[in-house]
N, C-alpha and C. Protein backbone atom coordinates (compact mmCIF):
# COMPACT_ATOMS: atom_id res chain seq x y z
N UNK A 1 -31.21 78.94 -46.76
CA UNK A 1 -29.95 79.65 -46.76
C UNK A 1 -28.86 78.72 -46.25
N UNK A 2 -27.57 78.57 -47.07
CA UNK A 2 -26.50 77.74 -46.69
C UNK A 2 -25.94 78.41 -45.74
N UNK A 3 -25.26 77.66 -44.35
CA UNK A 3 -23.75 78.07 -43.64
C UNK A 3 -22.84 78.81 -44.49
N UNK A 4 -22.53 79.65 -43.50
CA UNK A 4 -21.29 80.45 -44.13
C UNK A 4 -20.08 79.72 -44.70
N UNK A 5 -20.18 78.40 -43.47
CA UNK A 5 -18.98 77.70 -43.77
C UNK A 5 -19.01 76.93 -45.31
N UNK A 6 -20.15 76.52 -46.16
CA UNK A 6 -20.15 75.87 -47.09
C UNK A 6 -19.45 77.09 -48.28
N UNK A 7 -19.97 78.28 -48.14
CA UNK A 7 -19.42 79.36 -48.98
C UNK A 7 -17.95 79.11 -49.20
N UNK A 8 -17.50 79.58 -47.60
CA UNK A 8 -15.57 79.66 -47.18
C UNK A 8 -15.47 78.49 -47.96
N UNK A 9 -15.85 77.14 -47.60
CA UNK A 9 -15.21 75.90 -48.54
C UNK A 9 -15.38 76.08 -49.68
N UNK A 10 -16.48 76.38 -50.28
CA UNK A 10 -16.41 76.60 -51.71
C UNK A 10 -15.04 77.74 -52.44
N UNK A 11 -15.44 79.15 -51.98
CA UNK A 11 -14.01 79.82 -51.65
C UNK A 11 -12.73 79.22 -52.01
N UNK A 12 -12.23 78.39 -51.02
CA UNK A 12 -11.42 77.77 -50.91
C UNK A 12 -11.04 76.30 -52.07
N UNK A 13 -12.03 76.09 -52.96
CA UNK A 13 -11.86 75.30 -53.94
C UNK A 13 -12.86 74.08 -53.79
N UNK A 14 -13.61 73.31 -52.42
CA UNK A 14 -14.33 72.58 -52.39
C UNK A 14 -15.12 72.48 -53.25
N UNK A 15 -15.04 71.25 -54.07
CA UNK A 15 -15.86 71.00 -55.21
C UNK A 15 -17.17 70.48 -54.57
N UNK A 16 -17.23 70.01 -53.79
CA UNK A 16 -18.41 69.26 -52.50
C UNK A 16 -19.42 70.82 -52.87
N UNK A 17 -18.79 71.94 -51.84
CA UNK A 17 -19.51 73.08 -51.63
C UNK A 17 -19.77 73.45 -52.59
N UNK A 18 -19.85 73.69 -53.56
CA UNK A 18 -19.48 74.66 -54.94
C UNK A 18 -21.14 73.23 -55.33
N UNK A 19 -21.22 72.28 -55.39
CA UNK A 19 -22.27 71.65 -56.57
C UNK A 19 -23.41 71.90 -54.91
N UNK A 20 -22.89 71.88 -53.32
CA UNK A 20 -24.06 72.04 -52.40
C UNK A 20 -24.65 73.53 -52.74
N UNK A 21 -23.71 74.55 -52.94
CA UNK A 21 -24.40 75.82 -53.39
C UNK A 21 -25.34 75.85 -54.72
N UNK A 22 -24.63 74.84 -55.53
CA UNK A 22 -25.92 74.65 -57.18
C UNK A 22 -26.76 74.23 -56.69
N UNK A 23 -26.87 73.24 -55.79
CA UNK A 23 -27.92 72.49 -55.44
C UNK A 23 -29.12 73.18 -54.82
N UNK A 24 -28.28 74.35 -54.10
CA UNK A 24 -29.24 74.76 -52.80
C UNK A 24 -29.89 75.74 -53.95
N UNK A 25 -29.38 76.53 -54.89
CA UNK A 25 -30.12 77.71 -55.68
C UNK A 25 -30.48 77.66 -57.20
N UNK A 26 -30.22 76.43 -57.62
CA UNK A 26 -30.39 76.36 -58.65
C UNK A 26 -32.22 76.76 -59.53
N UNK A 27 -32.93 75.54 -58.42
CA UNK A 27 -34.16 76.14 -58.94
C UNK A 27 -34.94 77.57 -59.42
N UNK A 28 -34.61 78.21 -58.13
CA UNK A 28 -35.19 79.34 -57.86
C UNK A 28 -34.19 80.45 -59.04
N UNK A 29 -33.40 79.74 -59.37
CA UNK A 29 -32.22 81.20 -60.35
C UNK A 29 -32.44 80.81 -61.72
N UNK A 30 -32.96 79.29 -61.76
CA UNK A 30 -33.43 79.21 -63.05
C UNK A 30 -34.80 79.88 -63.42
N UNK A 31 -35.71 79.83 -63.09
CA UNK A 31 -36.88 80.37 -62.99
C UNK A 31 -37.10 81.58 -63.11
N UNK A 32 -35.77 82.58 -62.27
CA UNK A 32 -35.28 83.67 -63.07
C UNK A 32 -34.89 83.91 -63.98
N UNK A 33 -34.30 83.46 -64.30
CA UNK A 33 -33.94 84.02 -65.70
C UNK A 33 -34.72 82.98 -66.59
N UNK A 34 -35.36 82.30 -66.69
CA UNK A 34 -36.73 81.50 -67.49
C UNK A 34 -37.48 82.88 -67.84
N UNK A 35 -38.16 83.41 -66.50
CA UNK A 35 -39.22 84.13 -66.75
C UNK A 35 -38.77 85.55 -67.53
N UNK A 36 -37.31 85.97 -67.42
CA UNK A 36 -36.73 86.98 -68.56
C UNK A 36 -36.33 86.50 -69.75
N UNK A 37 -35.89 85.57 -70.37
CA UNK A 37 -35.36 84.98 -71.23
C UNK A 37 -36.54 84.54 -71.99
N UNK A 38 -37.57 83.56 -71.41
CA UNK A 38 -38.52 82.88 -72.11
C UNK A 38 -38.00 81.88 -73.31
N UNK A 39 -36.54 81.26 -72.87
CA UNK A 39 -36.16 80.23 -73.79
C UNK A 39 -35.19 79.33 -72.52
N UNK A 40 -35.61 77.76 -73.06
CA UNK A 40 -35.00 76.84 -72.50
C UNK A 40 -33.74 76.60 -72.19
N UNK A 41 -33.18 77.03 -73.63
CA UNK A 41 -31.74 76.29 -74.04
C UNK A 41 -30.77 77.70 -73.69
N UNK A 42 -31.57 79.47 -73.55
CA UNK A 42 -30.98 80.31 -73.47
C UNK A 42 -30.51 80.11 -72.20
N UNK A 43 -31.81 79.63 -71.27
CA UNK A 43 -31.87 80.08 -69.71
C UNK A 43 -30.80 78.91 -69.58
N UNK A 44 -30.44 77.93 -69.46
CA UNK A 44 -29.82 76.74 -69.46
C UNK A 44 -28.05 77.65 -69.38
N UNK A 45 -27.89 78.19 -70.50
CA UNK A 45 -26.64 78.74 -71.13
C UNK A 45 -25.95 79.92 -69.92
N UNK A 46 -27.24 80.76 -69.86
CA UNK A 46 -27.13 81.74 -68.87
C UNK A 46 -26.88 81.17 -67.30
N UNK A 47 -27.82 80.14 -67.07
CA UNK A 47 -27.62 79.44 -65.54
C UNK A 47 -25.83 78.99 -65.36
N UNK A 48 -25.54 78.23 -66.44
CA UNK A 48 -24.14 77.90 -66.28
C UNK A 48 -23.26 79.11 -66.60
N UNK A 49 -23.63 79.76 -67.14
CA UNK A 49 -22.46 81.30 -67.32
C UNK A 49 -22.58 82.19 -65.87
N UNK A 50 -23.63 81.96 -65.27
CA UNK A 50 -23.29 82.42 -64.20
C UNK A 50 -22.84 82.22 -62.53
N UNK A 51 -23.14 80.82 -62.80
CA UNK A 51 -22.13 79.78 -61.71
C UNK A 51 -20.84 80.35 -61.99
N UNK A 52 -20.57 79.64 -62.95
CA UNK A 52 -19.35 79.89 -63.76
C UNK A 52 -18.00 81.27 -62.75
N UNK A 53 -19.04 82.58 -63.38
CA UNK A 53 -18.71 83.99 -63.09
C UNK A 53 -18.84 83.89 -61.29
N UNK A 54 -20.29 83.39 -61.21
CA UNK A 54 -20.23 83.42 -59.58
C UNK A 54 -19.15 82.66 -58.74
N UNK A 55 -18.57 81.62 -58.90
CA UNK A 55 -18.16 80.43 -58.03
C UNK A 55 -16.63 81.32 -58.31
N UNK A 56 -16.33 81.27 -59.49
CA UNK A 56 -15.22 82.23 -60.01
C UNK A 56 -14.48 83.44 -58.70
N UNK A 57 -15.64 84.10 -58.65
CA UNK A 57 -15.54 85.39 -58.17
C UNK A 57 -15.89 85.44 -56.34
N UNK A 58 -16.39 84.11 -55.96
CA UNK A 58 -16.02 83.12 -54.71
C UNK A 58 -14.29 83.36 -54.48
N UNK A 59 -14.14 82.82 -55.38
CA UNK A 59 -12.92 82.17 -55.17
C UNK A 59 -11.60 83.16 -54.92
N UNK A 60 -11.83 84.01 -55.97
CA UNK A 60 -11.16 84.95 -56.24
C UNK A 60 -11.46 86.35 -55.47
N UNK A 61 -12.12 86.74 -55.01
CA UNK A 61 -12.44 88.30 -53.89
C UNK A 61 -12.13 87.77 -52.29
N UNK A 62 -11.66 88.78 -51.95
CA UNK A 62 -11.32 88.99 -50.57
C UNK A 62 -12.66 89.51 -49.67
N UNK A 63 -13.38 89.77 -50.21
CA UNK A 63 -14.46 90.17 -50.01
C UNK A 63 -15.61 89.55 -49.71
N UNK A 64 -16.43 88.76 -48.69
CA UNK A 64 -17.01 88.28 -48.35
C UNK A 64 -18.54 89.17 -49.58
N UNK A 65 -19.15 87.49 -49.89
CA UNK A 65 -20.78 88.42 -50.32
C UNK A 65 -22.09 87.63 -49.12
N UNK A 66 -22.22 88.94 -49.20
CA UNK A 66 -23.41 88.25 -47.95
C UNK A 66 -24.51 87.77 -47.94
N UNK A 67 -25.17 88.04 -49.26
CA UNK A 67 -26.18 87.35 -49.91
C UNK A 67 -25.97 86.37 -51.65
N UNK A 68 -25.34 85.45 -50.99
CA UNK A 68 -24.78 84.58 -52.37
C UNK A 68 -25.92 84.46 -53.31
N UNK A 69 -26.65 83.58 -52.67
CA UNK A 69 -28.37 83.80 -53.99
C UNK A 69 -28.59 85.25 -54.93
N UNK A 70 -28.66 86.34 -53.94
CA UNK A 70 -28.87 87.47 -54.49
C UNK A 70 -27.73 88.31 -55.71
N UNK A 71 -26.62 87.55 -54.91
CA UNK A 71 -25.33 87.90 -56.02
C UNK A 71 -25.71 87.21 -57.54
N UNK A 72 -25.87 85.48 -57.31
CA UNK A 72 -25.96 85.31 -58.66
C UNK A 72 -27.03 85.68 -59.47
N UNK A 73 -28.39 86.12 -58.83
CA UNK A 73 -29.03 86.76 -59.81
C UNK A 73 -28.88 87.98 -60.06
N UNK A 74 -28.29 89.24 -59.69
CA UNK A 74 -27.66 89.85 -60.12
C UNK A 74 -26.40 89.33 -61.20
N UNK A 75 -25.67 88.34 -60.67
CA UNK A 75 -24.57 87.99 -62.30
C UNK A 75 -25.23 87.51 -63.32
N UNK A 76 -26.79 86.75 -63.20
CA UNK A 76 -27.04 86.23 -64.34
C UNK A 76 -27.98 87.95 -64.67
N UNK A 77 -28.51 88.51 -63.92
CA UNK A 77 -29.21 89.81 -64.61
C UNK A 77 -28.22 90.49 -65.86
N UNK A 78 -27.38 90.31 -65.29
CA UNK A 78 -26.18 91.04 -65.98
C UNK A 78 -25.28 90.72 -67.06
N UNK A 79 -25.40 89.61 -67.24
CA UNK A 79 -25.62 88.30 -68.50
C UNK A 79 -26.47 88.50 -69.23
N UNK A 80 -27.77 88.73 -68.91
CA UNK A 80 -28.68 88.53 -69.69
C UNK A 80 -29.22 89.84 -70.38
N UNK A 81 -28.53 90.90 -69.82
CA UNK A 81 -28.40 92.41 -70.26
C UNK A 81 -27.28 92.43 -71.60
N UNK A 82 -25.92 91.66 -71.35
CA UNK A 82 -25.00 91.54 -72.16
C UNK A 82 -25.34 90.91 -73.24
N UNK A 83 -26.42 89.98 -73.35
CA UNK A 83 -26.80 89.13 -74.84
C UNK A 83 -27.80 90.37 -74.94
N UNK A 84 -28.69 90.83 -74.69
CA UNK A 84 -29.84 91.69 -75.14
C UNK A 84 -28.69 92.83 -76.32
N UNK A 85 -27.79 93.26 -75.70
CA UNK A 85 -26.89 94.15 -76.22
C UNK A 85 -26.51 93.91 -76.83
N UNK A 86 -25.90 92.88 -77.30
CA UNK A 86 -24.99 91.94 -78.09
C UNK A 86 -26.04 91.53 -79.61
N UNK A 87 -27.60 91.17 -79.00
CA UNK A 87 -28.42 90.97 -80.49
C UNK A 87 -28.71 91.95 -80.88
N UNK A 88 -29.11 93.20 -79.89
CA UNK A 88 -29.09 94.96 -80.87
C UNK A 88 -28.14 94.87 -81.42
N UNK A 89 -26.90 94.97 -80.76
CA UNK A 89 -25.88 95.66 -81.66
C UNK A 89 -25.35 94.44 -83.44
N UNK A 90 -25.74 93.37 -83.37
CA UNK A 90 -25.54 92.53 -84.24
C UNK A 90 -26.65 91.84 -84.79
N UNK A 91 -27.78 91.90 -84.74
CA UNK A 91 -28.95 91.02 -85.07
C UNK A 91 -28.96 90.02 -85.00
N UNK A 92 -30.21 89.58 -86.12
CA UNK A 92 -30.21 88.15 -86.20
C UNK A 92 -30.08 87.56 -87.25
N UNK A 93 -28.85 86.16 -87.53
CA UNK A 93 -29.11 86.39 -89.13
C UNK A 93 -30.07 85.78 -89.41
N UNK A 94 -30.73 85.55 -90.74
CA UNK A 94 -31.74 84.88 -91.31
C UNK A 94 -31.41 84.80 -92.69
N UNK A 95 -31.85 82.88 -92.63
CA UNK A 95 -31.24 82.72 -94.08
C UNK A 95 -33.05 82.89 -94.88
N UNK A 96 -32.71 83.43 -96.00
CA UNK A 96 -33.78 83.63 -96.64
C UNK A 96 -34.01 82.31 -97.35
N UNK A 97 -33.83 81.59 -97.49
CA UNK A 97 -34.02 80.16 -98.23
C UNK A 97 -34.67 79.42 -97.49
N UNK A 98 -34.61 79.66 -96.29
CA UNK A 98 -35.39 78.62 -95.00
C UNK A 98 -36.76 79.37 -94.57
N UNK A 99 -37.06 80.71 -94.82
CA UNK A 99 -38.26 80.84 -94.30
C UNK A 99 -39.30 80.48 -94.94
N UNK A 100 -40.26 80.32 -94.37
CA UNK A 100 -41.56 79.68 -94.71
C UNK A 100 -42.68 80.80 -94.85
N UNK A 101 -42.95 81.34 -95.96
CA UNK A 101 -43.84 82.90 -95.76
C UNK A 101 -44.74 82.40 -94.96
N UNK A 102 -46.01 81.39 -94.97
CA UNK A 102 -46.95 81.40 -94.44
C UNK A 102 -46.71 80.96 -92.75
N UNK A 103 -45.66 80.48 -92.46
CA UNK A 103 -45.39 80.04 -90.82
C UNK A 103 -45.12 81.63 -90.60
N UNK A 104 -44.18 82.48 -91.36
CA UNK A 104 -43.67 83.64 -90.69
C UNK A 104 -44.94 84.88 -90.85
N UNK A 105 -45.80 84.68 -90.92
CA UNK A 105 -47.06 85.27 -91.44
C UNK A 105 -47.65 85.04 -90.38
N UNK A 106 -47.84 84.08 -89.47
CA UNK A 106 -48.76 83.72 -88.63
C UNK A 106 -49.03 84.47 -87.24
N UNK A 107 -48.08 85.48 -86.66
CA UNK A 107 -48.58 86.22 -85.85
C UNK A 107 -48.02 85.15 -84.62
N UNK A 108 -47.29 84.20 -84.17
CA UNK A 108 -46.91 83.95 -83.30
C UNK A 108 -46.71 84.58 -81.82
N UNK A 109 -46.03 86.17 -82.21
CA UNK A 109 -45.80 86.86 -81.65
C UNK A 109 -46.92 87.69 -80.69
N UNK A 110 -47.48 87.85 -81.76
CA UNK A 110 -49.07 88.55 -81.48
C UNK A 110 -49.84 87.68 -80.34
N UNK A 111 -49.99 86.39 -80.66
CA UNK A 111 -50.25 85.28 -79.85
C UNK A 111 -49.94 85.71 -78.36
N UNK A 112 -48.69 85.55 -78.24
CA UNK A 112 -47.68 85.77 -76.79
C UNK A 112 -48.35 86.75 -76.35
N UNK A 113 -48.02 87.76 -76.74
CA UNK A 113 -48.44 89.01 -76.43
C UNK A 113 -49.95 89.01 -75.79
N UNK A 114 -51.28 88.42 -76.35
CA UNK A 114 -52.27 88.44 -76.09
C UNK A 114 -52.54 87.94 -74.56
N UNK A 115 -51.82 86.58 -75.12
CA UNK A 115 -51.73 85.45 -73.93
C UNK A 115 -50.85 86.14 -72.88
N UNK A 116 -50.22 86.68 -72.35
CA UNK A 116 -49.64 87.81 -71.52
C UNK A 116 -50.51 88.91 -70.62
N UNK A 117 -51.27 89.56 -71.88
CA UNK A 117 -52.06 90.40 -71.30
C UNK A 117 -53.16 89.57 -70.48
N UNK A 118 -53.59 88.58 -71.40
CA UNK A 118 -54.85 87.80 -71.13
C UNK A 118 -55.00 87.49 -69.42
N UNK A 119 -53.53 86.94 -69.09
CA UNK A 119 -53.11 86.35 -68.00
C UNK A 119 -52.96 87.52 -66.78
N UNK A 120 -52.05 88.26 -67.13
CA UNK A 120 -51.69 89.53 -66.28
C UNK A 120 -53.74 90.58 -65.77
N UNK A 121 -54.28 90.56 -66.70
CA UNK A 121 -55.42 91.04 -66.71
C UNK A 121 -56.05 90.33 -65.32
N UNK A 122 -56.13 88.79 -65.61
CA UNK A 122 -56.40 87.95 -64.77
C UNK A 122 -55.89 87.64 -63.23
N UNK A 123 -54.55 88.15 -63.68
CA UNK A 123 -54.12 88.12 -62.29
C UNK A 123 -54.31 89.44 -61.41
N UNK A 124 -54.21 90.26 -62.25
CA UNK A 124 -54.86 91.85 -61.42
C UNK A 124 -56.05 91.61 -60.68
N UNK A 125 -57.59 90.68 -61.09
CA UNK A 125 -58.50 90.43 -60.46
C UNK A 125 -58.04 89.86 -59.37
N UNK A 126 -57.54 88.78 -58.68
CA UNK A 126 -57.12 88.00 -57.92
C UNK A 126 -56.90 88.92 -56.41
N UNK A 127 -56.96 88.43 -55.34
CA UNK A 127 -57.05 89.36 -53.92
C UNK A 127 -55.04 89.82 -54.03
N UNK A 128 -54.71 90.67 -53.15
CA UNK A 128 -53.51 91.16 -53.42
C UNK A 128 -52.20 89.47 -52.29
N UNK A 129 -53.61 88.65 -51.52
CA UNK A 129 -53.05 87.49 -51.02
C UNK A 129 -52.53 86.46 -51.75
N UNK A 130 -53.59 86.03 -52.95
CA UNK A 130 -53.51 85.47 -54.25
C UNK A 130 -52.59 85.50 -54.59
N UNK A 131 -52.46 87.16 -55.51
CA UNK A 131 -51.27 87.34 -56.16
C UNK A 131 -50.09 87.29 -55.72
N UNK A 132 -49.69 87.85 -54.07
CA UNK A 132 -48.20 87.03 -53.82
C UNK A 132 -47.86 85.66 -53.32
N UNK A 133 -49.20 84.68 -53.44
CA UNK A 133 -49.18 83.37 -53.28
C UNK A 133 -48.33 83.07 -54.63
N UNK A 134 -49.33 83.20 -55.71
CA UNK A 134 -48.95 82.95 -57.26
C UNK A 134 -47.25 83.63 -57.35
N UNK A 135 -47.05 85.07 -56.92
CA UNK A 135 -45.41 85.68 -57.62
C UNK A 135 -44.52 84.80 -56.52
N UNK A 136 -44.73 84.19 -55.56
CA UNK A 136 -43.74 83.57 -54.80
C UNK A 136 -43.70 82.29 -54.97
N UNK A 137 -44.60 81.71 -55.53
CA UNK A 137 -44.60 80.28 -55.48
C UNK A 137 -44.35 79.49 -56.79
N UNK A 138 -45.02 80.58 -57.73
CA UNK A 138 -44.85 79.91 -59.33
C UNK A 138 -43.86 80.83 -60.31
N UNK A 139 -44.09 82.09 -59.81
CA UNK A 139 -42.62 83.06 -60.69
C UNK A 139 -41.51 82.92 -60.31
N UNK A 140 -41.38 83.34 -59.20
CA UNK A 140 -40.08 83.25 -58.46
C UNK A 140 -39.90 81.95 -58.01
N UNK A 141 -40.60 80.92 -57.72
CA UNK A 141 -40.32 79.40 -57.53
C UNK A 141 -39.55 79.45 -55.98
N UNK A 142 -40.06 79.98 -54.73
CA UNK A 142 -40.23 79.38 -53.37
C UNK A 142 -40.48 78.48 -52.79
N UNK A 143 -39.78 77.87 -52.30
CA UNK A 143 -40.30 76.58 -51.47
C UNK A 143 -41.71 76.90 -50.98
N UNK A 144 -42.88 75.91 -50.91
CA UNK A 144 -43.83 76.05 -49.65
C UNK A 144 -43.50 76.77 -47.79
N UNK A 145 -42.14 76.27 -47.70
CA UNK A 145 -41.34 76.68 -46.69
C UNK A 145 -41.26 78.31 -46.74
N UNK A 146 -40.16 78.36 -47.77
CA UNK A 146 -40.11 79.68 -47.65
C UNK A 146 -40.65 81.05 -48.03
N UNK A 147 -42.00 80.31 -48.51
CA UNK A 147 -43.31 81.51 -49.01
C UNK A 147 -44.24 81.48 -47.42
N UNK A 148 -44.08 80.60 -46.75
CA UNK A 148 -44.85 80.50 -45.74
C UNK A 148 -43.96 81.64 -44.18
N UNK A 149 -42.48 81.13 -44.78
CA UNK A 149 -42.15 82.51 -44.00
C UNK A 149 -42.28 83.97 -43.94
N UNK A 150 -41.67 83.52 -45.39
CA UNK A 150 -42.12 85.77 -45.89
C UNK A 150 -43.60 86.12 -45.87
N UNK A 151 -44.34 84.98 -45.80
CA UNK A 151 -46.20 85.61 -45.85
C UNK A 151 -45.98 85.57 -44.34
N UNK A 152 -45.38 84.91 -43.07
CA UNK A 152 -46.10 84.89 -41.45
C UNK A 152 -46.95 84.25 -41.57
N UNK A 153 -47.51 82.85 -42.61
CA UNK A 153 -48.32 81.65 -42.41
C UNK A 153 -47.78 80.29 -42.47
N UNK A 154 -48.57 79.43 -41.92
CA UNK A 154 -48.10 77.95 -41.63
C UNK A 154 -48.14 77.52 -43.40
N UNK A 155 -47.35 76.31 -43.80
CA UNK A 155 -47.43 75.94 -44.44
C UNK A 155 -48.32 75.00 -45.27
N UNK A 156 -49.22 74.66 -44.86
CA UNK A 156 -50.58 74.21 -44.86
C UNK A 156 -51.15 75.41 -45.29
N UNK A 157 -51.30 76.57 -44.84
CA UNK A 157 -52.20 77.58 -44.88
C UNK A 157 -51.42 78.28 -46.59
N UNK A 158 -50.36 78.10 -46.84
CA UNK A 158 -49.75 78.29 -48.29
C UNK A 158 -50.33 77.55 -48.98
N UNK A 159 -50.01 76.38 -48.93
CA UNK A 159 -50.49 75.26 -50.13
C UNK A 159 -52.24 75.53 -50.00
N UNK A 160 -52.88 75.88 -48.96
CA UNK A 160 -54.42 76.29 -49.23
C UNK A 160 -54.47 77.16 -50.07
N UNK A 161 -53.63 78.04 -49.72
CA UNK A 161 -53.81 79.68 -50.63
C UNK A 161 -53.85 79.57 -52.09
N UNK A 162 -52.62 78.53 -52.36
CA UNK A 162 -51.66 78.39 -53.66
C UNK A 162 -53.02 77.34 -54.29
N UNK A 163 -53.80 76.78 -53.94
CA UNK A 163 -54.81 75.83 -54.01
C UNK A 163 -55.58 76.44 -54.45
N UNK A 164 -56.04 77.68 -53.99
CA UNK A 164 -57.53 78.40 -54.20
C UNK A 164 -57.10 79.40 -54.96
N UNK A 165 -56.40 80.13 -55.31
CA UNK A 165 -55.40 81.45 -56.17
C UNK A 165 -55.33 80.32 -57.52
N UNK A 166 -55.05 79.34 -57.49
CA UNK A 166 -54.62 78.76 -59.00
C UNK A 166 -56.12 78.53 -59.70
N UNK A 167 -57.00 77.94 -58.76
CA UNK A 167 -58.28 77.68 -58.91
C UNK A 167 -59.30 78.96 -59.31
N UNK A 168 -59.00 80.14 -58.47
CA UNK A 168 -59.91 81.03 -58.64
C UNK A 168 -59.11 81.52 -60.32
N UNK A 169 -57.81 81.77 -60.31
CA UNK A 169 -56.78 82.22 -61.64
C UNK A 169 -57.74 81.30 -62.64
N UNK A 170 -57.48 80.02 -63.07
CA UNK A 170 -58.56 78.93 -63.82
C UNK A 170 -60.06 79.51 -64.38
N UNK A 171 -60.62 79.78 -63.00
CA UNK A 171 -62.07 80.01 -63.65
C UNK A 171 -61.93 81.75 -63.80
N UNK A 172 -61.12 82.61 -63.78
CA UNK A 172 -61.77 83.92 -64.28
C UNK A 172 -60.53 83.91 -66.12
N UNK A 173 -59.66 82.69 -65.89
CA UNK A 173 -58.75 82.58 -68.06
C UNK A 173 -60.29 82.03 -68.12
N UNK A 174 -60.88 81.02 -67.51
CA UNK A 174 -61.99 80.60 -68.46
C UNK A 174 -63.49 81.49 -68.29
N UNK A 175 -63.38 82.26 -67.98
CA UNK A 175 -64.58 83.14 -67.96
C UNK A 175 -64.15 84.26 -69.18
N UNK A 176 -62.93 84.80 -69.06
CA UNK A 176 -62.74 85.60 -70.11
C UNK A 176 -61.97 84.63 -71.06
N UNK A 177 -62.19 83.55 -71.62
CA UNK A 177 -61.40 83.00 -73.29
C UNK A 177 -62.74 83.35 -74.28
N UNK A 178 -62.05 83.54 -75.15
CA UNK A 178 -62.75 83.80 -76.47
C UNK A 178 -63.79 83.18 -76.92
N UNK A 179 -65.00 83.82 -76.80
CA UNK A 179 -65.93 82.21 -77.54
C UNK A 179 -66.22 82.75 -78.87
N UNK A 180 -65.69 81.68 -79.83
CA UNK A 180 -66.39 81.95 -81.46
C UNK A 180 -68.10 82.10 -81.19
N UNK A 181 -68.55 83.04 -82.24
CA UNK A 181 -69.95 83.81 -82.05
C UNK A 181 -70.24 82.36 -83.18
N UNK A 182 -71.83 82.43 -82.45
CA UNK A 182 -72.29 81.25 -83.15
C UNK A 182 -73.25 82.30 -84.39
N UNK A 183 -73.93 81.50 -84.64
CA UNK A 183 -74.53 81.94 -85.79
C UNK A 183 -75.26 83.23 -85.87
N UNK A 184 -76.20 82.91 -84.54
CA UNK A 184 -77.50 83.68 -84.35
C UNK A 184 -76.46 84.85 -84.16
N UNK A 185 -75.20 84.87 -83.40
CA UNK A 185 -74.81 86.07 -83.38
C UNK A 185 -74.19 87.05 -84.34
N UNK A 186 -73.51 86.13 -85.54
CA UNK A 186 -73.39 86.69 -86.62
C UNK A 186 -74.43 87.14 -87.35
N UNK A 187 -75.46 87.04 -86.85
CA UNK A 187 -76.72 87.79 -87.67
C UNK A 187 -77.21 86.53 -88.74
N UNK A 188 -76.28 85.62 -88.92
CA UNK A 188 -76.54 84.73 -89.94
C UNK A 188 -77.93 83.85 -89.82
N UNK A 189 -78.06 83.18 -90.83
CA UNK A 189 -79.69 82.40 -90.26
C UNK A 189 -79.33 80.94 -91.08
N UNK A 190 -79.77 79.95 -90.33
CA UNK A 190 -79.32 78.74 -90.86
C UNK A 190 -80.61 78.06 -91.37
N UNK A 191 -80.94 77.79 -92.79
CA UNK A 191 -81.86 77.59 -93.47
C UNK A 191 -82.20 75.83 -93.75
N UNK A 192 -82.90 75.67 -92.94
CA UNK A 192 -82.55 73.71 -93.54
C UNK A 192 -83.14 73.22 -94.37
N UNK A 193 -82.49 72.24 -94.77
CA UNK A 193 -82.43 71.55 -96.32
C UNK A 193 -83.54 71.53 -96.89
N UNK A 194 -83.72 71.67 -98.12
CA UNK A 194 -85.08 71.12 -98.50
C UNK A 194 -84.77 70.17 -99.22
């Protein structure tokens, strides 16, 4: 968490404060809106539209905000509500000359979707310690520092956790991935050459 005083300077026009506040939240607000968006170049667009609105609205309110981090993900939530609205209400175009039947055939989507459940399934097994090792450290993107505060453990004792939660996560995707049925299980019988 930054000094109040870096805010007031920013406020006040400090270009210094204003890139120390990107600096200090950038990670953790990208990662937000990563994990809603699920596009690079969107989340990218959205991160700077909401500096933008945030540093803006610094500058401009009389109004002290008391949780600056929490403000801009609320401005980028609220961004990212405004494009959702914006592709209902207008779609998407698509030129019909460029699609490819058999790429657009392929179930991409379906894919995601699986791989989602696949994962989420996986993480439900996991101890309820695990899982807010994993939502603080790799969703939400926490420092080691500051997952070690909100858990009441040393930081050593995080990176153990975050160590054994990724590890135990590993072997139960590879206990449940798909194995193609071999023969004997297709009932099939493999006859050799004569």
């Amino acid at each position: 968490m930054l000094p109040a005083k870096v805010y007031q300077r920013a406020a006040e026009g400090d270009l210094e404060a204003m890139e120390e506040i990107c600096q200090a939240t950038w990670e953790p607000l990208y990662r937000y809106i990563y994990y809603k968006v699920q596009n690079r170049e969107e989340t990218e667009d959205i991160l700077q539209e909401t500096y933008v609105k945030g540093l803006k609205y610094l500058q401009q309110s009389t109004s002290p905000v008391e949780n600056f981090p929490a403000f801009l993900k609320t401005v980028s939530l609220n961004l990212i509500r405004d494009r959702w609205r914006k592709k209902k209400r207008t779609g998407v175009a698509v030129s019909w000359q460029e699609i490819n039947p058999e790429e657009a055939a392929c179930g991409d989507e379906q894919s995601e979707v699986a791989q989602r459940l696949v994962l989420q399934n996986a993480l439900a097994q996991l101890s309820r310690e695990q899982q807010l090792v994993i939502d603080l450290r790799i969703i939400k993107g926490y420092s080691v520092a500051e997952t070690a505060r909100r858990l009441g453990k040393s930081e050593g004792a995080v990176r153990t956790a975050q160590y054994r939660a990724l590890k135990a996560l590993a072997e139960i995707l590879e206990d449940s991935a798909p194995v193609a049925p071999t023969l004997s299980q297709r009932g099939e019988r493999h006859e050799p050459r004569q």
